[in-house]
PDB file of N, CA and C in Angstrom:
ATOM      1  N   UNK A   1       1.598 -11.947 -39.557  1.00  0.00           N
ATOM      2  CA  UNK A   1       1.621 -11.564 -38.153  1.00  0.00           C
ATOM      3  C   UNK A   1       0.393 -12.140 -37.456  1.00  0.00           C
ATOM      4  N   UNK A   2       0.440 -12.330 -36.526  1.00  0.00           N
ATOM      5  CA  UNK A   2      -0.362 -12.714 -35.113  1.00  0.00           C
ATOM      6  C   UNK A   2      -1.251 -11.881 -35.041  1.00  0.00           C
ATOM      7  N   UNK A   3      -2.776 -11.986 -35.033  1.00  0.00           N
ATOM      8  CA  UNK A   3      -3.644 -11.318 -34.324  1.00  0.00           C
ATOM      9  C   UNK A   3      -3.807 -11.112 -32.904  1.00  0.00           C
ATOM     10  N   UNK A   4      -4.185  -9.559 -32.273  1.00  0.00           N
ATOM     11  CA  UNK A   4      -4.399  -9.676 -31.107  1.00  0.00           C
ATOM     12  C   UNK A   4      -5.190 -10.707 -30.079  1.00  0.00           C
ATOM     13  N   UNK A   5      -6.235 -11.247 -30.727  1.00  0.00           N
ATOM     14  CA  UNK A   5      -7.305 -12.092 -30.352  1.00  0.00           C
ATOM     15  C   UNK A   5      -6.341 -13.388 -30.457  1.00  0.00           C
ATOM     16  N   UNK A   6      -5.332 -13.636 -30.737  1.00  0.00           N
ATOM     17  CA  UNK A   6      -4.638 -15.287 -31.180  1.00  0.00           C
ATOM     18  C   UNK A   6      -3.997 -15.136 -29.661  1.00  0.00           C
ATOM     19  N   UNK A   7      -3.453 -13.819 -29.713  1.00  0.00           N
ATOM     20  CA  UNK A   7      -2.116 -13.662 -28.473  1.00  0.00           C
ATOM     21  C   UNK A   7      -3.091 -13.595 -27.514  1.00  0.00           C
ATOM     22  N   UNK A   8      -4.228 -12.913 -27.278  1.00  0.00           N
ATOM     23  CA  UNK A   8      -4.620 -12.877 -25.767  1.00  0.00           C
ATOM     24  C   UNK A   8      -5.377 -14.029 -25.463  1.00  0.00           C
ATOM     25  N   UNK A   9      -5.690 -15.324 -26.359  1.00  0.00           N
ATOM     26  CA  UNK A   9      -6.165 -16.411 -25.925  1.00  0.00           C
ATOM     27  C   UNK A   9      -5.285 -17.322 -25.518  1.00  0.00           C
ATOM     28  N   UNK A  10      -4.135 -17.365 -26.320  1.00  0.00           N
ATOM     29  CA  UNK A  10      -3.134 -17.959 -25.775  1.00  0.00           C
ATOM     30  C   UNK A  10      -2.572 -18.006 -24.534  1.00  0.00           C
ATOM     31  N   UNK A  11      -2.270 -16.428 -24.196  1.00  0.00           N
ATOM     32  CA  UNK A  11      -1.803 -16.020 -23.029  1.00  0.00           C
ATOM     33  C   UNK A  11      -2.568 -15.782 -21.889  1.00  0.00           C
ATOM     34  N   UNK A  12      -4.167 -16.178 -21.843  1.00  0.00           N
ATOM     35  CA  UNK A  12      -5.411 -16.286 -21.386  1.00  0.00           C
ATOM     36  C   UNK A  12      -4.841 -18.059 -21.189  1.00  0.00           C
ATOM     37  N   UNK A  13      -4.870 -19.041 -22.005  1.00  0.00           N
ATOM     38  CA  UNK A  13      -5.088 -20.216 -21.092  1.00  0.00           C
ATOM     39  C   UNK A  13      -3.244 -20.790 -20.613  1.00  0.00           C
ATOM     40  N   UNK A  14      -2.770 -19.759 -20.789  1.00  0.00           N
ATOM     41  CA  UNK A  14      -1.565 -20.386 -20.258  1.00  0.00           C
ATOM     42  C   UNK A  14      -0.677 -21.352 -21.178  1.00  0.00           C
ATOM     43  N   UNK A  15      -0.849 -21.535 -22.406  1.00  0.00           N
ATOM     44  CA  UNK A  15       0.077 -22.818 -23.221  1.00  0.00           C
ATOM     45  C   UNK A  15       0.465 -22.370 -24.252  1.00  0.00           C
ATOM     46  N   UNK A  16       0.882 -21.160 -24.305  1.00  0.00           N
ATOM     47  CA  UNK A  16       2.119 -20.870 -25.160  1.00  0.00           C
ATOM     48  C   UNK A  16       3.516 -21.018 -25.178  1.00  0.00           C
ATOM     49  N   UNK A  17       3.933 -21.420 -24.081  1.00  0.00           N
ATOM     50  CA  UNK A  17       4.910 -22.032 -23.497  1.00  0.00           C
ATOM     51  C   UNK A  17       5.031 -23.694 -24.178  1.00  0.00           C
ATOM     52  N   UNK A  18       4.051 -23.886 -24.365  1.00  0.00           N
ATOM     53  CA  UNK A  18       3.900 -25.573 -25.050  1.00  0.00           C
ATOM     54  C   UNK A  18       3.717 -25.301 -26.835  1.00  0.00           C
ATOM     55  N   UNK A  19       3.494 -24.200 -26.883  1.00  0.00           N
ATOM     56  CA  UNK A  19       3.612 -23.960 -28.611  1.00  0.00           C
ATOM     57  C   UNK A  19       5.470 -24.587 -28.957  1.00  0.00           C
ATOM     58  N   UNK A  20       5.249 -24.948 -30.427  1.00  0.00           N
ATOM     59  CA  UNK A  20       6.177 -25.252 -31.076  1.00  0.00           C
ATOM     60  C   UNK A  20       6.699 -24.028 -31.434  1.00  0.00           C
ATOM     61  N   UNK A  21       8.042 -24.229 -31.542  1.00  0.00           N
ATOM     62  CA  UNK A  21       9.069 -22.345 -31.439  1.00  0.00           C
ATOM     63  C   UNK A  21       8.853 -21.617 -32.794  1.00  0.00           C
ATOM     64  N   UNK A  22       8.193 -22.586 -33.583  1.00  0.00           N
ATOM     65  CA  UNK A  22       8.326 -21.596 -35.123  1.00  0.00           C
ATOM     66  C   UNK A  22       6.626 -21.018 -34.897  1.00  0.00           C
ATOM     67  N   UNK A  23       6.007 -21.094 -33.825  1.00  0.00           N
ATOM     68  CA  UNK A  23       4.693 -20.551 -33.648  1.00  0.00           C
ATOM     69  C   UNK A  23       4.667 -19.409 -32.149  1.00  0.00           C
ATOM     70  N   UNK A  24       5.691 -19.756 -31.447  1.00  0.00           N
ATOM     71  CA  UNK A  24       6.008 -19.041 -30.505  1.00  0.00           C
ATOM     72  C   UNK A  24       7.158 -17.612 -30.806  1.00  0.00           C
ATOM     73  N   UNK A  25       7.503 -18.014 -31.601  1.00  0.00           N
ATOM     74  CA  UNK A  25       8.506 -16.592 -32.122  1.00  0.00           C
ATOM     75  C   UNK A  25       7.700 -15.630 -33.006  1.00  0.00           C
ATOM     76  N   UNK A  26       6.550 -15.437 -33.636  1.00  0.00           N
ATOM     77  CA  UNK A  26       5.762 -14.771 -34.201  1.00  0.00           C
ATOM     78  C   UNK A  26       4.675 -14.121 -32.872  1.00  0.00           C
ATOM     79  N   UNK A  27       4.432 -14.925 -31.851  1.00  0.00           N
ATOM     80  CA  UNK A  27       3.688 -14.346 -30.887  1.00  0.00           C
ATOM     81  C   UNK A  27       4.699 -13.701 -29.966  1.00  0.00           C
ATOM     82  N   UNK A  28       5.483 -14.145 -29.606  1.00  0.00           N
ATOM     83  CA  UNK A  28       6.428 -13.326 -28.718  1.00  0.00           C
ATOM     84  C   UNK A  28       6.568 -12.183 -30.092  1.00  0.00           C
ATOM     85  N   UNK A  29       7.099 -11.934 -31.062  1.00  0.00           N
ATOM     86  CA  UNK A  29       7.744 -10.727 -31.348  1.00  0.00           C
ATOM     87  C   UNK A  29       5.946  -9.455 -31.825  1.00  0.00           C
ATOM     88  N   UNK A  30       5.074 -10.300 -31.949  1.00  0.00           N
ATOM     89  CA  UNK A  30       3.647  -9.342 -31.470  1.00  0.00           C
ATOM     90  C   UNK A  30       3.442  -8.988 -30.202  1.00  0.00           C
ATOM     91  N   UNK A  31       3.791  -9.540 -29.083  1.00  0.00           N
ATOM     92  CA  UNK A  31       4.043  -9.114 -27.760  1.00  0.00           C
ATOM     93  C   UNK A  31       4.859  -7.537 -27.652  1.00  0.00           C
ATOM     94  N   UNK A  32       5.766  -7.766 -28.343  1.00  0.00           N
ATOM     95  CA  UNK A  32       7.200  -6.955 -28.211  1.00  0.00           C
ATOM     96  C   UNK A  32       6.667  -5.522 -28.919  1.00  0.00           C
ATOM     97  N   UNK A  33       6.058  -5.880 -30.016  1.00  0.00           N
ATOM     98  CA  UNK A  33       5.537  -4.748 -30.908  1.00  0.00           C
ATOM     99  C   UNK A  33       4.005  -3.900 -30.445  1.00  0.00           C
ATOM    100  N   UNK A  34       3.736  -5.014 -30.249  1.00  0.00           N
ATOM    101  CA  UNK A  34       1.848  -4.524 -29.847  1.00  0.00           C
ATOM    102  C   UNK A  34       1.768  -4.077 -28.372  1.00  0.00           C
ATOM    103  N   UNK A  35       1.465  -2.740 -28.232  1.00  0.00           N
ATOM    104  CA  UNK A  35       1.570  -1.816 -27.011  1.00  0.00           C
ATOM    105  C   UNK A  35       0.288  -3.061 -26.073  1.00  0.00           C
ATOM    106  N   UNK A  36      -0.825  -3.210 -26.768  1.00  0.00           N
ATOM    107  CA  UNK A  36      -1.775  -3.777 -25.227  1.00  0.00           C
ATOM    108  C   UNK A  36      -1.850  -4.718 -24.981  1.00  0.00           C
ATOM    109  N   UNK A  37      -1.115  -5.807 -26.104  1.00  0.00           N
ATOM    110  CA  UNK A  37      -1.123  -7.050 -26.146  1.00  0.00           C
ATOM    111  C   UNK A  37       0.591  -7.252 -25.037  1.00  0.00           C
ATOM    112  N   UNK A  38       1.572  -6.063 -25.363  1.00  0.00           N
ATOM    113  CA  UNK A  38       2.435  -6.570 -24.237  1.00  0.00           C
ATOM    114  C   UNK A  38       2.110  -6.080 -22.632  1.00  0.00           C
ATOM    115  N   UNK A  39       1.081  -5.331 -22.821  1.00  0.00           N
ATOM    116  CA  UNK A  39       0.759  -4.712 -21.171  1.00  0.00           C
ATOM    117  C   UNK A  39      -0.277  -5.706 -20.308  1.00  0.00           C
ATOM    118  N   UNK A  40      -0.904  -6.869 -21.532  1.00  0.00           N
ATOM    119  CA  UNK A  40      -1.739  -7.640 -21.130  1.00  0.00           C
ATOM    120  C   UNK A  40      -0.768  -8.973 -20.893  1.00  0.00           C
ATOM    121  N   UNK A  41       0.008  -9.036 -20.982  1.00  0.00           N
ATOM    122  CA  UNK A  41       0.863 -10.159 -21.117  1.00  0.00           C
ATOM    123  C   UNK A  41       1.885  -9.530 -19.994  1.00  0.00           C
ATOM    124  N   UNK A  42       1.936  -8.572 -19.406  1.00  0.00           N
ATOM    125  CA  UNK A  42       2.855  -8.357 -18.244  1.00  0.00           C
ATOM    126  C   UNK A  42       2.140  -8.471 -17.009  1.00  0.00           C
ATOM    127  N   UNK A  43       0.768  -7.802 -17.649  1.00  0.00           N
ATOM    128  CA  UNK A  43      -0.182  -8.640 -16.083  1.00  0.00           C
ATOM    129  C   UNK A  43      -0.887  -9.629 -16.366  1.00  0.00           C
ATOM    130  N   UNK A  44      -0.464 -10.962 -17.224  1.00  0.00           N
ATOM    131  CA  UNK A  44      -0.507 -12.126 -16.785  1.00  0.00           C
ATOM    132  C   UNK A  44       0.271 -12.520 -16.352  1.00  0.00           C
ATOM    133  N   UNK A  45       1.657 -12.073 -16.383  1.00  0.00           N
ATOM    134  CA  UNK A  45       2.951 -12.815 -15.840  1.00  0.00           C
ATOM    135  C   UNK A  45       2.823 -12.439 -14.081  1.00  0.00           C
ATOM    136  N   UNK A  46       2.708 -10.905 -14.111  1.00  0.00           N
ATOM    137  CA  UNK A  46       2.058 -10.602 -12.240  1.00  0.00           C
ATOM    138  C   UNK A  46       1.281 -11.549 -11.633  1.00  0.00           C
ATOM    139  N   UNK A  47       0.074 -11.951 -12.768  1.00  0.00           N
ATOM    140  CA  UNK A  47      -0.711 -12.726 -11.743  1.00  0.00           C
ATOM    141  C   UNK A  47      -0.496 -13.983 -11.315  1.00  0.00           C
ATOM    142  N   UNK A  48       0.493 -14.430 -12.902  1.00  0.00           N
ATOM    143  CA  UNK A  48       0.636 -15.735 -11.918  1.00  0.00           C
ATOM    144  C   UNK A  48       1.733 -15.668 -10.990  1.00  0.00           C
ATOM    145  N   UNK A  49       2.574 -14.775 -11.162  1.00  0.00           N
ATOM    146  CA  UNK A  49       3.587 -14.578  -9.797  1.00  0.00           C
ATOM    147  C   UNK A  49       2.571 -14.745  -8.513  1.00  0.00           C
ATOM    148  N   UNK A  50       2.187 -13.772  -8.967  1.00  0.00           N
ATOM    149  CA  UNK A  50       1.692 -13.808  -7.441  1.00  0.00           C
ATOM    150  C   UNK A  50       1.053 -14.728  -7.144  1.00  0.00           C
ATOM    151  N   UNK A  51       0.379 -15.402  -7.885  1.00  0.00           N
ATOM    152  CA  UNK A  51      -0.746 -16.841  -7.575  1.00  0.00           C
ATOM    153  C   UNK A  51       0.867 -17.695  -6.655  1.00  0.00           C
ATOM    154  N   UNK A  52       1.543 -17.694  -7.743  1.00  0.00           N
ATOM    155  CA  UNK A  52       2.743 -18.572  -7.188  1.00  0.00           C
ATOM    156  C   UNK A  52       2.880 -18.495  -5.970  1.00  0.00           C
ATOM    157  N   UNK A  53       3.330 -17.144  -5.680  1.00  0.00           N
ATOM    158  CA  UNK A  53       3.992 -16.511  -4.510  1.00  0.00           C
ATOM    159  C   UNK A  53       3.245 -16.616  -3.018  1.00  0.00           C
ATOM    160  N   UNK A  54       1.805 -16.577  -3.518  1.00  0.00           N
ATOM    161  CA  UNK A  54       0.820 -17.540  -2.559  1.00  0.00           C
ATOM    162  C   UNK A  54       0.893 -18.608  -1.992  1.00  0.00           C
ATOM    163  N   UNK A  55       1.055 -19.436  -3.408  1.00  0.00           N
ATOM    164  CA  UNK A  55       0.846 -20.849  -2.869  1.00  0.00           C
ATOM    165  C   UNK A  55       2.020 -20.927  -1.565  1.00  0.00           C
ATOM    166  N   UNK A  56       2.864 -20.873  -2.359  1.00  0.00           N
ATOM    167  CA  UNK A  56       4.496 -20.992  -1.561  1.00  0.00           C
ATOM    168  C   UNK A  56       4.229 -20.472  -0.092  1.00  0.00           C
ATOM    169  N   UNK A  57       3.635 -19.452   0.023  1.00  0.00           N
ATOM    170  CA  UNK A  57       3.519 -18.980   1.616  1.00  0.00           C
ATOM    171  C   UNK A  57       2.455 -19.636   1.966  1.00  0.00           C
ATOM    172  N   UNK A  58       1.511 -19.857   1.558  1.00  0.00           N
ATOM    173  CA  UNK A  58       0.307 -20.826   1.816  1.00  0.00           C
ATOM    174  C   UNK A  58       1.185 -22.455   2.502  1.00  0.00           C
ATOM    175  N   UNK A  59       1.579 -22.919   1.656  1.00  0.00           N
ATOM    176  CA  UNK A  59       2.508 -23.922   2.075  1.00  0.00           C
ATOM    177  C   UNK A  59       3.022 -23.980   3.289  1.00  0.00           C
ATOM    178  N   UNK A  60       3.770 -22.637   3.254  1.00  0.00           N
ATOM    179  CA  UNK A  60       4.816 -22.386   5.065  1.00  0.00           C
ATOM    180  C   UNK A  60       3.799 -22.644   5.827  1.00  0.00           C
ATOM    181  N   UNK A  61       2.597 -21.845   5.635  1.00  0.00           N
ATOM    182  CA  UNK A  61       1.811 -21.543   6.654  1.00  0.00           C
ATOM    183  C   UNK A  61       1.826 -19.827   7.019  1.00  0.00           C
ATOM    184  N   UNK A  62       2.304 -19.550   6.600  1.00  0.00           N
ATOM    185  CA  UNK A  62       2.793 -17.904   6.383  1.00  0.00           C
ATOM    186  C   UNK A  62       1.557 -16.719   5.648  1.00  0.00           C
ATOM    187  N   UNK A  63       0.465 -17.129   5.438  1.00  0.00           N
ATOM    188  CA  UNK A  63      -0.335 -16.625   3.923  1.00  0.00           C
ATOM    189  C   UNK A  63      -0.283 -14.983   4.918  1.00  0.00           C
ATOM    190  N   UNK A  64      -0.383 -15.113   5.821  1.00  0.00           N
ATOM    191  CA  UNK A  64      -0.800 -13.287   6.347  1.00  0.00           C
ATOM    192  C   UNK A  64       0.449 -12.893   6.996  1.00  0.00           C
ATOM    193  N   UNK A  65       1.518 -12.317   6.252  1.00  0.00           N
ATOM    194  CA  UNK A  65       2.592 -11.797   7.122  1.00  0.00           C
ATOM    195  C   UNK A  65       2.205 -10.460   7.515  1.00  0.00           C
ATOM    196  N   UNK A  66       2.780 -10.427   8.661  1.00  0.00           N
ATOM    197  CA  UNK A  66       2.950  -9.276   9.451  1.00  0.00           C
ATOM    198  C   UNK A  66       3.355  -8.247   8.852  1.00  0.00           C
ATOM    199  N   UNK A  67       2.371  -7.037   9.255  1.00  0.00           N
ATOM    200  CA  UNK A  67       2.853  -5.648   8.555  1.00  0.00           C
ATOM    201  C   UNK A  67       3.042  -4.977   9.887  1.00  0.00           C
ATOM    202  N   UNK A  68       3.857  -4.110  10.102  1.00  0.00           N
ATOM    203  CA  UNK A  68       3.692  -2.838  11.049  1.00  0.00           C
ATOM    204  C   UNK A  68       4.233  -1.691  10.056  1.00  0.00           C
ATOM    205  N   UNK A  69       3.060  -0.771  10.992  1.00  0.00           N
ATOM    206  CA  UNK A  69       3.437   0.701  10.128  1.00  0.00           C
ATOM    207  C   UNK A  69       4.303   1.145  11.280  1.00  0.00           C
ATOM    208  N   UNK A  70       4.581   2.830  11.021  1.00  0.00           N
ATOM    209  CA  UNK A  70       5.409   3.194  11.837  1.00  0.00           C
ATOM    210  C   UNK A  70       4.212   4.630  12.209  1.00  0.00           C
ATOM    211  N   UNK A  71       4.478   4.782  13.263  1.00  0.00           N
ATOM    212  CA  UNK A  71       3.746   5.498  14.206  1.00  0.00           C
ATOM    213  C   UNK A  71       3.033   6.599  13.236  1.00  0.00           C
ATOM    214  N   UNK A  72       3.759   7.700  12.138  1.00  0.00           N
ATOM    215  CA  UNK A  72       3.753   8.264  11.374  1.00  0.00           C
ATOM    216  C   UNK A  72       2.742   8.094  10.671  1.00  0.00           C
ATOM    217  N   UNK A  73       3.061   7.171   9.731  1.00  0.00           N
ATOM    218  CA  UNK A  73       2.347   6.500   8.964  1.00  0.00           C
ATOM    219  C   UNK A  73       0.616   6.328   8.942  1.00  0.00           C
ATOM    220  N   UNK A  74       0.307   5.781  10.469  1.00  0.00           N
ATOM    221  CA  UNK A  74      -0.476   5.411  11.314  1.00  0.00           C
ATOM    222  C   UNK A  74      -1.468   6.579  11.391  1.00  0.00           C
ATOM    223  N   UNK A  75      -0.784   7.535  11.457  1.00  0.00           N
ATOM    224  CA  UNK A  75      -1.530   8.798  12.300  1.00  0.00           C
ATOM    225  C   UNK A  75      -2.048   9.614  11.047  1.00  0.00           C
ATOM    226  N   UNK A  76      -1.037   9.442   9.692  1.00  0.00           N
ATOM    227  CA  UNK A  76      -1.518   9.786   8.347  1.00  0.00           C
ATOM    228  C   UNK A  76      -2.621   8.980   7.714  1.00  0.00           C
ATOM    229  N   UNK A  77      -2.784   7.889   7.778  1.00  0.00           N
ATOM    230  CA  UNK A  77      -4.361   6.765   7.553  1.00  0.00           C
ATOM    231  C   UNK A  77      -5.405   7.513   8.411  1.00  0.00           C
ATOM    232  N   UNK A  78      -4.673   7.702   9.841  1.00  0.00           N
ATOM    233  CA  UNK A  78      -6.020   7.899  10.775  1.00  0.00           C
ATOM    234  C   UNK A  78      -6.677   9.120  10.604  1.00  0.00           C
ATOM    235  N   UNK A  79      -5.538  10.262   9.474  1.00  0.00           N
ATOM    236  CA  UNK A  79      -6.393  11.825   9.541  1.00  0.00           C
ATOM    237  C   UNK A  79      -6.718  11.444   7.982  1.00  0.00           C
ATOM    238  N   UNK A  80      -6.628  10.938   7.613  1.00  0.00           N
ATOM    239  CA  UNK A  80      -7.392  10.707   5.994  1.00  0.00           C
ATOM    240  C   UNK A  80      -8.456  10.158   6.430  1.00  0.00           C
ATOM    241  N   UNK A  81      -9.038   9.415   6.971  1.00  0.00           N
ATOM    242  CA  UNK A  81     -10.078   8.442   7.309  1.00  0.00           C
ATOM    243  C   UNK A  81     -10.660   9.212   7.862  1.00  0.00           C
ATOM    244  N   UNK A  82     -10.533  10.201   8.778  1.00  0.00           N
ATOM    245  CA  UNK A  82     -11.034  10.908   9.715  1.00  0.00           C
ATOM    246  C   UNK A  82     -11.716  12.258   8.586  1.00  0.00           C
ATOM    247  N   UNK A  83     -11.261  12.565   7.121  1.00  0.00           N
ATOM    248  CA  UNK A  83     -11.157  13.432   6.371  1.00  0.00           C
ATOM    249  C   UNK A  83     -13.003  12.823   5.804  1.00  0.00           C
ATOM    250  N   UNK A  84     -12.539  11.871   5.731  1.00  0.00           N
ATOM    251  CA  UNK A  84     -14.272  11.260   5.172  1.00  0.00           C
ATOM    252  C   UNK A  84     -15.036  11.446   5.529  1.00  0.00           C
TER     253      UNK A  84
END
């Protein structure tokens, strides 16, 4: 089996995806088994989503979309803040 330290360097520089499959099926099924090694490997997959998901709106020109709250909402931030 795969050490934790093998899987989180791997999945730290990104090229396990370029591993050969008889070296990638022993780390994926330590993923599957190992509780922090798969919780660390679900927020690498988040981050690069989202890195992605950046660029892509970065691209449009889009990087700050528009939020509106609803009046509600608004007035619940403003008495929490006001609570400080």
């Amino acid at each position: 089996m795969i050490a934790c330290k093998q899987v989180a360097k791997a999945l730290a520089h990104s090229r396990y995806y370029e591993l050969p499959w008889w070296r990638r099926i022993p780390m994926f099924a330590h993923i599957k088994l190992c509780v922090m090694c798969g919780k660390y490997h679900q927020q690498v997959v988040d981050m690069q989503k989202g890195v992605h998901d950046y660029l892509v709106h970065e691209d449009v020109g889009d990087v700050e979309p528009q939020v509106h709250l609803s009046d509600a909402a608004r007035k619940r931030i403003e008495a929490a803040l006001k609570q400080d």
